[in-house]
N, C-alpha and C. Protein backbone atom coordinates (compact mmCIF):
# COMPACT_ATOMS: atom_id res chain seq x y z
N UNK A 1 18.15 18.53 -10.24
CA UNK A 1 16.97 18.47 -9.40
C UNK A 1 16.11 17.25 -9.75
N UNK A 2 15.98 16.70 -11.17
CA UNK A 2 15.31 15.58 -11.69
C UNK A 2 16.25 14.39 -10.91
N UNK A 3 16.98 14.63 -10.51
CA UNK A 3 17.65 12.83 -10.17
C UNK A 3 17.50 12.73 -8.85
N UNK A 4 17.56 13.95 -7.94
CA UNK A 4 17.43 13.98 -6.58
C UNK A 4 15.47 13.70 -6.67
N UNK A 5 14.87 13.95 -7.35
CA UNK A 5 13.32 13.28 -7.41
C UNK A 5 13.00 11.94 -7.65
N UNK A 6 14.08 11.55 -8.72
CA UNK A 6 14.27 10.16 -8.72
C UNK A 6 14.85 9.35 -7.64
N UNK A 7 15.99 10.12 -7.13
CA UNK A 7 16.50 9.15 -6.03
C UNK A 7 15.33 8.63 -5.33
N UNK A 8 14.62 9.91 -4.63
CA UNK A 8 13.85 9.87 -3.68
C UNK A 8 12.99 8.79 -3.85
N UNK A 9 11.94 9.21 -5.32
CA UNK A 9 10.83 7.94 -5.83
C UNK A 9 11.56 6.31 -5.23
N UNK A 10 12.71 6.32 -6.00
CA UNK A 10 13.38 5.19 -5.69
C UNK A 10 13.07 4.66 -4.38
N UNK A 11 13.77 5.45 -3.43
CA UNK A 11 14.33 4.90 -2.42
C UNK A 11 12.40 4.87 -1.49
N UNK A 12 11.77 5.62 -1.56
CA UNK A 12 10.61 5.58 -1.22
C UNK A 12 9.67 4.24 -1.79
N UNK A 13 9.73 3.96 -3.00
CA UNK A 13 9.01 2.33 -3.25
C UNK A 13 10.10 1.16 -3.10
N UNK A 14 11.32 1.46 -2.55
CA UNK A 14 12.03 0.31 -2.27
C UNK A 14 11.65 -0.11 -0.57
N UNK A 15 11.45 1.26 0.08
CA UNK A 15 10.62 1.45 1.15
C UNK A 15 9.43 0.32 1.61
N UNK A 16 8.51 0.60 0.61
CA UNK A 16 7.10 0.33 0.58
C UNK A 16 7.31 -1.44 0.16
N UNK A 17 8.54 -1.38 -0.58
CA UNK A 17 8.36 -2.80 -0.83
C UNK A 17 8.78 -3.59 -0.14
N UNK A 18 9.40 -3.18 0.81
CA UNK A 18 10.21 -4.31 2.27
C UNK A 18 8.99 -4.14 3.15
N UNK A 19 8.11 -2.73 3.34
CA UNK A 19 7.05 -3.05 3.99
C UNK A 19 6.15 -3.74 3.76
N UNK A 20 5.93 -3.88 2.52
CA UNK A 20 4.92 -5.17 1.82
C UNK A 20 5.21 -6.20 2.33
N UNK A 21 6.80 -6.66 2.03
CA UNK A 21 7.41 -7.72 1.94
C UNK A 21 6.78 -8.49 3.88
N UNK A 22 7.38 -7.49 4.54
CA UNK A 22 7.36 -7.69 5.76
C UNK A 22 5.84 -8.05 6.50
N UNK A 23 4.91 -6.77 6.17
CA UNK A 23 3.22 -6.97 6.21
C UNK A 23 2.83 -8.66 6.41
N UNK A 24 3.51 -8.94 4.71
CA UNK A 24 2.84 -10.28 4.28
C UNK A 24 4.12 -11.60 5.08
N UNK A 25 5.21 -11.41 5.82
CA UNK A 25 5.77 -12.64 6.33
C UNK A 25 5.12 -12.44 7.93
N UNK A 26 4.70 -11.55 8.52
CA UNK A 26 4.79 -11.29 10.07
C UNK A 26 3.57 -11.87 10.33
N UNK A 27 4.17 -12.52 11.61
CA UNK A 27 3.02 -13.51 12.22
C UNK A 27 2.53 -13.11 12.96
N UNK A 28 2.82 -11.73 13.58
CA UNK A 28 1.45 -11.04 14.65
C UNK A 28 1.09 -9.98 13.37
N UNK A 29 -0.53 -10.14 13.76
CA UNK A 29 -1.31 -9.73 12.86
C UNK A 29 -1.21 -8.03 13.33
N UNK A 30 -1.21 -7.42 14.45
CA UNK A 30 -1.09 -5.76 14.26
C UNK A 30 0.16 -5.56 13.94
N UNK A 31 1.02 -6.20 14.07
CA UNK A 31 2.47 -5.25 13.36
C UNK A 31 2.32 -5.87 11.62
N UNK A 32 1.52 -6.55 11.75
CA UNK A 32 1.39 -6.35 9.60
C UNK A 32 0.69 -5.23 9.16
N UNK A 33 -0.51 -5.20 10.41
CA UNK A 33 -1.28 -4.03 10.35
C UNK A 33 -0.82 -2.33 10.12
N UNK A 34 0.34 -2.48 11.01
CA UNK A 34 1.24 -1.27 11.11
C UNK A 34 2.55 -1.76 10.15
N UNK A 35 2.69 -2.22 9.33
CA UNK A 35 3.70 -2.22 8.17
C UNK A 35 2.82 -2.32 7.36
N UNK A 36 1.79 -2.63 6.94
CA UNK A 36 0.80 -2.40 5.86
C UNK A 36 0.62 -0.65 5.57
N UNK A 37 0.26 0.12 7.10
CA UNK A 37 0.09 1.35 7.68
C UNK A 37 1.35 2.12 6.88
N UNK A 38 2.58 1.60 6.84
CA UNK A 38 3.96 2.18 6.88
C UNK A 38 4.27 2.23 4.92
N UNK A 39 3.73 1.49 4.57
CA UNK A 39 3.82 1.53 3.26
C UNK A 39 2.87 2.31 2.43
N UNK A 40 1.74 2.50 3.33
CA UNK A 40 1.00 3.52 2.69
C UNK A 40 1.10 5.07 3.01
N UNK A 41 2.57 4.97 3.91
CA UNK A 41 2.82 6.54 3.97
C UNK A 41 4.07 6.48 3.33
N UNK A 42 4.32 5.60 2.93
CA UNK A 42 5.61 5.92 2.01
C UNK A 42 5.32 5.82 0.15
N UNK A 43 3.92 5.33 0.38
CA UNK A 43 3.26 5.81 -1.40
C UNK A 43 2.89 7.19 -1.41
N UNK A 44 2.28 7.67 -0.05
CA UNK A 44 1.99 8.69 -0.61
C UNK A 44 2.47 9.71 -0.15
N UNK A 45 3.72 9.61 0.43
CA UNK A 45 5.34 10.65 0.07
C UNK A 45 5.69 10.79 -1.64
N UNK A 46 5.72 9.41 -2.16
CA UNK A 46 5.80 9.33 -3.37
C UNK A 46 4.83 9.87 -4.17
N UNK A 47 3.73 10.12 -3.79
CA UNK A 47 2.89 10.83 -4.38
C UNK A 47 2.65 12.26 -4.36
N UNK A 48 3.37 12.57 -2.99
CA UNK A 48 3.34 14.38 -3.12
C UNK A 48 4.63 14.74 -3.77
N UNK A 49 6.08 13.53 -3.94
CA UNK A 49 6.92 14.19 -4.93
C UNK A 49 6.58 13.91 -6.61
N UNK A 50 5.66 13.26 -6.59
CA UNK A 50 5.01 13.18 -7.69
C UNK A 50 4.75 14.26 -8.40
N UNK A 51 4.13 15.35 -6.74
CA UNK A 51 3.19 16.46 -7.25
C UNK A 51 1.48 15.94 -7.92
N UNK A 52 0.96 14.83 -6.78
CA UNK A 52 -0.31 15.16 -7.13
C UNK A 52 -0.74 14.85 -5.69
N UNK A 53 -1.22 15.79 -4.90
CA UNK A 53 -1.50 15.90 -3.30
C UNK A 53 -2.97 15.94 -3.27
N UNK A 54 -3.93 15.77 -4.45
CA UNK A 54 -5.18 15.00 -4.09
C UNK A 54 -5.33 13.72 -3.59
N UNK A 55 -4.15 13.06 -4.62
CA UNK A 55 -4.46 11.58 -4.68
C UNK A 55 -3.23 11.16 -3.40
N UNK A 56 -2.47 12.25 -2.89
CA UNK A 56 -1.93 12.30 -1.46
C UNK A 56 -3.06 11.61 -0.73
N UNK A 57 -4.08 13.06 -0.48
CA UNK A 57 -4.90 13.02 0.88
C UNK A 57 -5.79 11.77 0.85
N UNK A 58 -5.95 11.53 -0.68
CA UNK A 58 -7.00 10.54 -0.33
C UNK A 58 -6.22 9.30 -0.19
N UNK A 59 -4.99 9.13 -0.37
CA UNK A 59 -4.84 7.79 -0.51
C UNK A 59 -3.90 7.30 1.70
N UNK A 60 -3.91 8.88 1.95
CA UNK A 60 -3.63 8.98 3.30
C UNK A 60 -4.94 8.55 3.93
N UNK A 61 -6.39 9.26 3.86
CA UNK A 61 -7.23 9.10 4.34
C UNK A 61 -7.53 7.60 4.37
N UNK A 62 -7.31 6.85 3.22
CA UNK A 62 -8.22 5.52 3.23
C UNK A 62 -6.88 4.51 3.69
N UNK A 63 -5.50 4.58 2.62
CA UNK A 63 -4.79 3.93 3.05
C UNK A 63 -4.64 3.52 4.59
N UNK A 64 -4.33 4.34 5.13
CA UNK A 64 -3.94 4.39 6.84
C UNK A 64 -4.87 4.52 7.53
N UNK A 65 -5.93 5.59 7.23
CA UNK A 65 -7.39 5.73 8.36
C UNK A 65 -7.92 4.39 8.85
N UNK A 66 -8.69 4.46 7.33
CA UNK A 66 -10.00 3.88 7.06
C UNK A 66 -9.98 2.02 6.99
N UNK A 67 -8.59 2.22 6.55
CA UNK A 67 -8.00 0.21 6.01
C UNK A 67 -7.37 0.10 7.21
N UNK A 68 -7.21 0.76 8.11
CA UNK A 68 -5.97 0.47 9.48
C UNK A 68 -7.17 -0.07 10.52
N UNK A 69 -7.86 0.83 10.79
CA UNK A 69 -9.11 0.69 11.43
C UNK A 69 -9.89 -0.87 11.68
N UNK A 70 -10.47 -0.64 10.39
CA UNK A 70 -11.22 -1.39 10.04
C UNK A 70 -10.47 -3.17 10.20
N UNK A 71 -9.18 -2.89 9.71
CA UNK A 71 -7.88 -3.83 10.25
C UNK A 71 -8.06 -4.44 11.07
N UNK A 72 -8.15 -3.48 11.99
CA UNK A 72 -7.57 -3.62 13.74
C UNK A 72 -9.02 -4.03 14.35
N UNK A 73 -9.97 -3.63 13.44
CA UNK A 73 -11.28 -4.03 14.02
C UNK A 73 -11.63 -5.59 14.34
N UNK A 74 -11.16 -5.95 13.50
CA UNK A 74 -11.37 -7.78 12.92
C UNK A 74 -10.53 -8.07 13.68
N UNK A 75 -9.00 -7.95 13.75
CA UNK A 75 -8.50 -8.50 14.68
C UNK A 75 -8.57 -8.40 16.18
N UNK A 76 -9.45 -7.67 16.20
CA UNK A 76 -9.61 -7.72 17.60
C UNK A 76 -10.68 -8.82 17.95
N UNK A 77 -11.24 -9.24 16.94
CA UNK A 77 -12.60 -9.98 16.98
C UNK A 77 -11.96 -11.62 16.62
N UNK A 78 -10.66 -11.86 16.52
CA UNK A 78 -9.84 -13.11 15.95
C UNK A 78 -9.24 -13.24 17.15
N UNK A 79 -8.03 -13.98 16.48
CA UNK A 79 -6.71 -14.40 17.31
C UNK A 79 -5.72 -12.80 16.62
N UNK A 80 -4.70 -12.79 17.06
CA UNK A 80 -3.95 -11.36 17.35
C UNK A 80 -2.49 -12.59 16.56
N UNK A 81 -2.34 -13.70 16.85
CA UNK A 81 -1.47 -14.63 16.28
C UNK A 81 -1.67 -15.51 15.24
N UNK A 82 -1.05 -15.43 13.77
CA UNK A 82 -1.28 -16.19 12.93
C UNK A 82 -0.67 -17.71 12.85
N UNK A 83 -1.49 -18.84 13.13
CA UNK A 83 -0.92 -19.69 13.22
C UNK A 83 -0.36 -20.38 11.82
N UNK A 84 0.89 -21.12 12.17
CA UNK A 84 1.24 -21.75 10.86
C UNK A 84 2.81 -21.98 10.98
């Protein structure tokens, strides 16, 4: 049962880290927005097999809510295309 928890951890921050990866190369700014979004539900999958579902909710609430939002707010107030 310990290795099938490990797999999971594994395969869940290998997850998060192509979404990072991806976040930070993509040149339209809402799909970084929504792979930024995508990695913070795959920390805190990793965090309820962790077994600590406080630091779940909160890191659901701010990760994705509150940082997505606020995201999407600015870019709406920019360009939507990163030049370069």
């Amino acid at each position: 049962m310990i290795t099938l928890g490990l797999i999971l951890l594994a395969y869940l921050f290998s997850m998060a880290m192509l979404f990072t990866y991806k976040a930070i190369t993509e040149k339209d700014l809402i799909k970084a927005v929504i792979f930024s979004a995508s990695q913070s539900v795959a920390y805190a999958i990793a965090y309820a097999v962790l077994l600590a579902p406080d630091i779940m909710l909160a890191y659901i609430a701010i990760g994705i809510g509150v940082y997505s939002i606020i995201l999407l707010y600015v870019i709406s107030k920019t360009e939507r295309y990163e030049r370069g």
